[in-house]
C-alpha atoms as a PDB file:
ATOM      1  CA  UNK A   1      -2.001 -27.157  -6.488  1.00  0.00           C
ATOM      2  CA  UNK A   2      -0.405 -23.785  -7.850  1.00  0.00           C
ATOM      3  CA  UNK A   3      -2.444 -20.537  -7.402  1.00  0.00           C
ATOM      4  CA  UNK A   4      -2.255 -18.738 -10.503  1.00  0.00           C
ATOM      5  CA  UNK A   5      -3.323 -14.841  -9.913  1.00  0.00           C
ATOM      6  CA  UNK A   6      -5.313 -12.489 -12.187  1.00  0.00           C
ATOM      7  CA  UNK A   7      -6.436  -9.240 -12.448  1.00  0.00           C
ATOM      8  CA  UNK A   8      -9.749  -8.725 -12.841  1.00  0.00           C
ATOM      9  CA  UNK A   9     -12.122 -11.241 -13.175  1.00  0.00           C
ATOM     10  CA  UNK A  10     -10.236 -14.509 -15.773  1.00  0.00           C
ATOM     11  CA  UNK A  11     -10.690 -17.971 -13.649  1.00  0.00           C
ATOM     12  CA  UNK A  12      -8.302 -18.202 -10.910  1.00  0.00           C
ATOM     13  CA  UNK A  13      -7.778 -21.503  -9.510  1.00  0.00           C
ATOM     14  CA  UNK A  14      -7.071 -21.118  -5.468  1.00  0.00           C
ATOM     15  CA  UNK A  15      -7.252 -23.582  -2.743  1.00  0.00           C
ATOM     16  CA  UNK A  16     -10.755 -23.558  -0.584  1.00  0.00           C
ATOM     17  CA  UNK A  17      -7.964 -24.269   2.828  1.00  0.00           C
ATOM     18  CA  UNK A  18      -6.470 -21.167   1.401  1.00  0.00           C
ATOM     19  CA  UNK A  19      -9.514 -18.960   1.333  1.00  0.00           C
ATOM     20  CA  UNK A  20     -10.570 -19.939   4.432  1.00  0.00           C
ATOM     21  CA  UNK A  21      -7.813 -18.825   6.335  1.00  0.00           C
ATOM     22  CA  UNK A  22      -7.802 -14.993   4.681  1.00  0.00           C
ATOM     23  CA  UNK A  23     -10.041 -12.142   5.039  1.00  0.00           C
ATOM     24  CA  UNK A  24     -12.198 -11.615   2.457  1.00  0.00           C
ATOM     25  CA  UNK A  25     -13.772  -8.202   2.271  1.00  0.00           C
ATOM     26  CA  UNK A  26     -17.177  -7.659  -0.102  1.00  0.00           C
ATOM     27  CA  UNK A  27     -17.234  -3.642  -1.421  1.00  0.00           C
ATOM     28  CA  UNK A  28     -20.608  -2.649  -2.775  1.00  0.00           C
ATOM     29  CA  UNK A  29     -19.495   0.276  -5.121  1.00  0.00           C
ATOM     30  CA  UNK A  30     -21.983   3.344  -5.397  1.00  0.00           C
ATOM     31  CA  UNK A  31     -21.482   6.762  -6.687  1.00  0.00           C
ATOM     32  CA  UNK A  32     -20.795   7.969  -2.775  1.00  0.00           C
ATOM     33  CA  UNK A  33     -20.770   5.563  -0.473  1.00  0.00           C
ATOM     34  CA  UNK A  34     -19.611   2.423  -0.341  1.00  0.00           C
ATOM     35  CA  UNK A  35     -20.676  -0.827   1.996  1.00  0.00           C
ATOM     36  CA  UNK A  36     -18.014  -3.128   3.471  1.00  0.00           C
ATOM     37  CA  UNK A  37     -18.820  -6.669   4.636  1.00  0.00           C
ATOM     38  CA  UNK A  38     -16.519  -8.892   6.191  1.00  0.00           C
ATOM     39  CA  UNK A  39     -16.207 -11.524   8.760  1.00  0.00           C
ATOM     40  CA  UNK A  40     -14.010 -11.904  11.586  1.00  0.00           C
ATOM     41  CA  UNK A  41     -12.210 -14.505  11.775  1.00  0.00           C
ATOM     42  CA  UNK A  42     -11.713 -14.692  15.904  1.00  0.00           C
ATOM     43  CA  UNK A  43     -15.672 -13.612  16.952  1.00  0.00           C
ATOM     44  CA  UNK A  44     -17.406 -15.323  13.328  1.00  0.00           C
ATOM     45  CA  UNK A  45     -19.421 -11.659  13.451  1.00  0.00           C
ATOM     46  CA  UNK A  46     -20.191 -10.201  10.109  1.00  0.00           C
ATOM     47  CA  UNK A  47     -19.111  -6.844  10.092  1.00  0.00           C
ATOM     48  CA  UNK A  48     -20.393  -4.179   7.674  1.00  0.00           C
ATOM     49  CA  UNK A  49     -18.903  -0.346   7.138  1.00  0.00           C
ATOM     50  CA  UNK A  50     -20.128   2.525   5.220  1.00  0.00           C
ATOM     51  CA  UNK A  51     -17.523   4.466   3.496  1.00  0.00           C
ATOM     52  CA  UNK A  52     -17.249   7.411   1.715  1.00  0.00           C
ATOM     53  CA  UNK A  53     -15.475   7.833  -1.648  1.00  0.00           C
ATOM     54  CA  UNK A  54     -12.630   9.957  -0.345  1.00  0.00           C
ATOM     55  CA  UNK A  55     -11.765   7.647   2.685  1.00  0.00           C
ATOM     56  CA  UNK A  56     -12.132   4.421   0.651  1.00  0.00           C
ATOM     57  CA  UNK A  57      -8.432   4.414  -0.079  1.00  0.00           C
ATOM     58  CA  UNK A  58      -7.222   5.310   3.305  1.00  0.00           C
ATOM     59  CA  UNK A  59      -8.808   2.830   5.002  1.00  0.00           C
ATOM     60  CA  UNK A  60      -7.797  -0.023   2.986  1.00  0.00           C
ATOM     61  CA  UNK A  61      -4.306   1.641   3.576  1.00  0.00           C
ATOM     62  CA  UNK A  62      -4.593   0.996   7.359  1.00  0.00           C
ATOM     63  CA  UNK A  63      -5.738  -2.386   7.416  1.00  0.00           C
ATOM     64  CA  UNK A  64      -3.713  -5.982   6.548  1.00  0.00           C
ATOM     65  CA  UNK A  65      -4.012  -7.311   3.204  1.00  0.00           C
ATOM     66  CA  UNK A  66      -7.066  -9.042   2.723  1.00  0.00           C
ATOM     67  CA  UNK A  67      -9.243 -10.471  -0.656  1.00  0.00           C
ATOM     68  CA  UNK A  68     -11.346  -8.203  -2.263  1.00  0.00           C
ATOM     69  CA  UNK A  69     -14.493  -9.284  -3.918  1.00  0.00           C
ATOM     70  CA  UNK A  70     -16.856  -6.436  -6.263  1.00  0.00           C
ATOM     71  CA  UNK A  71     -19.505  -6.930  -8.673  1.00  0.00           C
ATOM     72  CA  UNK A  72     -17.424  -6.092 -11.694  1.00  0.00           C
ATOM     73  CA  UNK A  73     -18.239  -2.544 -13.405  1.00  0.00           C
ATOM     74  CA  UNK A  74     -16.129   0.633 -14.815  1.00  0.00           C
ATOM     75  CA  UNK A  75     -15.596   1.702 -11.829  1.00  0.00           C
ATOM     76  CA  UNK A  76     -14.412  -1.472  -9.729  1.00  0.00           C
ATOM     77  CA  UNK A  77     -11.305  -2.336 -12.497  1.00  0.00           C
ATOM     78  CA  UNK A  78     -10.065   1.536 -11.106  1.00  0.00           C
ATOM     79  CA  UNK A  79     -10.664   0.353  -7.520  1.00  0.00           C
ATOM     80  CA  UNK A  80      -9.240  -2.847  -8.145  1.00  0.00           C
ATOM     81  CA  UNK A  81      -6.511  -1.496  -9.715  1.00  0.00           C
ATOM     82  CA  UNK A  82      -5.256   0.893  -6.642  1.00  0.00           C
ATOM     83  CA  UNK A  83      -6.228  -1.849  -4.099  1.00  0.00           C
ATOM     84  CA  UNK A  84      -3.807  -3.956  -5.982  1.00  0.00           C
ATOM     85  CA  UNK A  85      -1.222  -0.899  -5.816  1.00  0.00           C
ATOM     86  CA  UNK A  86      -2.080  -1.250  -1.975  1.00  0.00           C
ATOM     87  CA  UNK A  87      -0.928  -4.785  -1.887  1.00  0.00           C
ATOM     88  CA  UNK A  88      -4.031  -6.084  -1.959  1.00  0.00           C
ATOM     89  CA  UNK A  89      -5.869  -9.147  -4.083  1.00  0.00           C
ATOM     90  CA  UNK A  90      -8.531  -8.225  -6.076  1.00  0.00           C
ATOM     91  CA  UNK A  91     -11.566 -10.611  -7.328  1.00  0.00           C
ATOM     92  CA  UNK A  92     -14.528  -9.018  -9.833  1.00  0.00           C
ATOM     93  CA  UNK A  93     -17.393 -11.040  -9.897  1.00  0.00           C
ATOM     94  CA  UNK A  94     -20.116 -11.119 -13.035  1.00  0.00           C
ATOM     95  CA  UNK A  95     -23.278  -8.906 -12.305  1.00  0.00           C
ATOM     96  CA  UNK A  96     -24.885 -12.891 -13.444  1.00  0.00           C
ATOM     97  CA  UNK A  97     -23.278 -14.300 -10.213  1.00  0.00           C
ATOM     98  CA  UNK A  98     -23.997 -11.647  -8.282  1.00  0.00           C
ATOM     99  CA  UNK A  99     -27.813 -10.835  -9.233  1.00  0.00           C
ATOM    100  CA  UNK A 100     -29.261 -14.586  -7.706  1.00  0.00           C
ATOM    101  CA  UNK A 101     -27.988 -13.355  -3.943  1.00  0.00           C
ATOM    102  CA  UNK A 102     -29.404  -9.824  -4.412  1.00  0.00           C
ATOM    103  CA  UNK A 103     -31.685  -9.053  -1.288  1.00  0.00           C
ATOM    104  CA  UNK A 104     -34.396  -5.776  -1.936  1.00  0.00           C
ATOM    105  CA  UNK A 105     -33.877  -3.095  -3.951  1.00  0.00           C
ATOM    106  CA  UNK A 106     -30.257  -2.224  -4.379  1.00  0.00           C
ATOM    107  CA  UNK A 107     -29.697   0.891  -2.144  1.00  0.00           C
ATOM    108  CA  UNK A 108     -27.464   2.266   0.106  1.00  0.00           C
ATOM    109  CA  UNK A 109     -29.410   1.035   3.249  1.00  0.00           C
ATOM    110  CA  UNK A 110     -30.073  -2.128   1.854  1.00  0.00           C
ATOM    111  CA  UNK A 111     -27.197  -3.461   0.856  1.00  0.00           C
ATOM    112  CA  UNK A 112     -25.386  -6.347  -0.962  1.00  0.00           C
ATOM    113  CA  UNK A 113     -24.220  -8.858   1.175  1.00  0.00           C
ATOM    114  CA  UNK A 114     -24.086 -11.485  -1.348  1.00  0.00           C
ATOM    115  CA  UNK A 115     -20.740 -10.288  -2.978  1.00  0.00           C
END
C-alpha cells in the first residue's frame, strides 16, 4: 500500500506498521507557550515539554524527524509549514476530532493530550 503525503489536513492513507514505528509528537499551539507530548519508544513514558514561541523552531531543529500532529488553526498551517521546511511530516487534525478527547478547561497547565 502506497503512502500518499499531504500538507495540511486532505486524507492521507499510511500504514498503522508504519506509524507505529515513528515518533509522533502532539503540539498544543497557544499564543506563548506551547505543550509537547510524545512517547518514547524504548521506556513507553509519555513525555510532555513546555515551549516557548521563540525556541519552538530550534528545538524541532535539534531533534530527528518525527510526525507532527496539531489541532488545525491559522496559526498551525505557518507551523506546519516551517516544520515541513525542517524535514519534518506534518498532520492537522479537525477541532471536531479533537474536541471528544479534550480533558478540563483548555489552558496552559491543563493541557491537550488528546492530539
Amino acid at each position: 500500500m502506497q503512502s500518499k503525503q499531504s500538507i495540511m489536513g486532505d486524507t492521507v492513507n499510511i500504514e498503522m506498521e508504519t506509524i507505529m514505528e515513528r515518533t509522533v509528537i502532539a503540539v498544543d499551539i497557544a499564543k506563548k507557550v506551547f505543550q509537547l507530548h510524545w512517547v518514547e519508544m524504548d521506556t513507553g513514558c509519555i513525555e510532555r515539554l513546555q515551549l516557548k514561541r521563540a525556541r519552538m523552531l530550534e528545538w524541532f531543529a535539534n531533534h530527528a524527524a518525527a510526525l507532527v500532529v496539531m489541532e488545525a488553526c491559522g496559526g498551525a498551517h505557518d507551523w506546519g509549514r516551517a516544520l515541513i521546511g525542517l524535514g519534518y511530516e506534518v498532520r492537522l487534525v479537525s477541532p471536531r476530532k479533537v474536541r471528544p478527547f479534550v480533558q478540563g478547561n483548555k489552558t496552559v497547565t491543563n493541557p491537550r493530550i488528546s492530539v
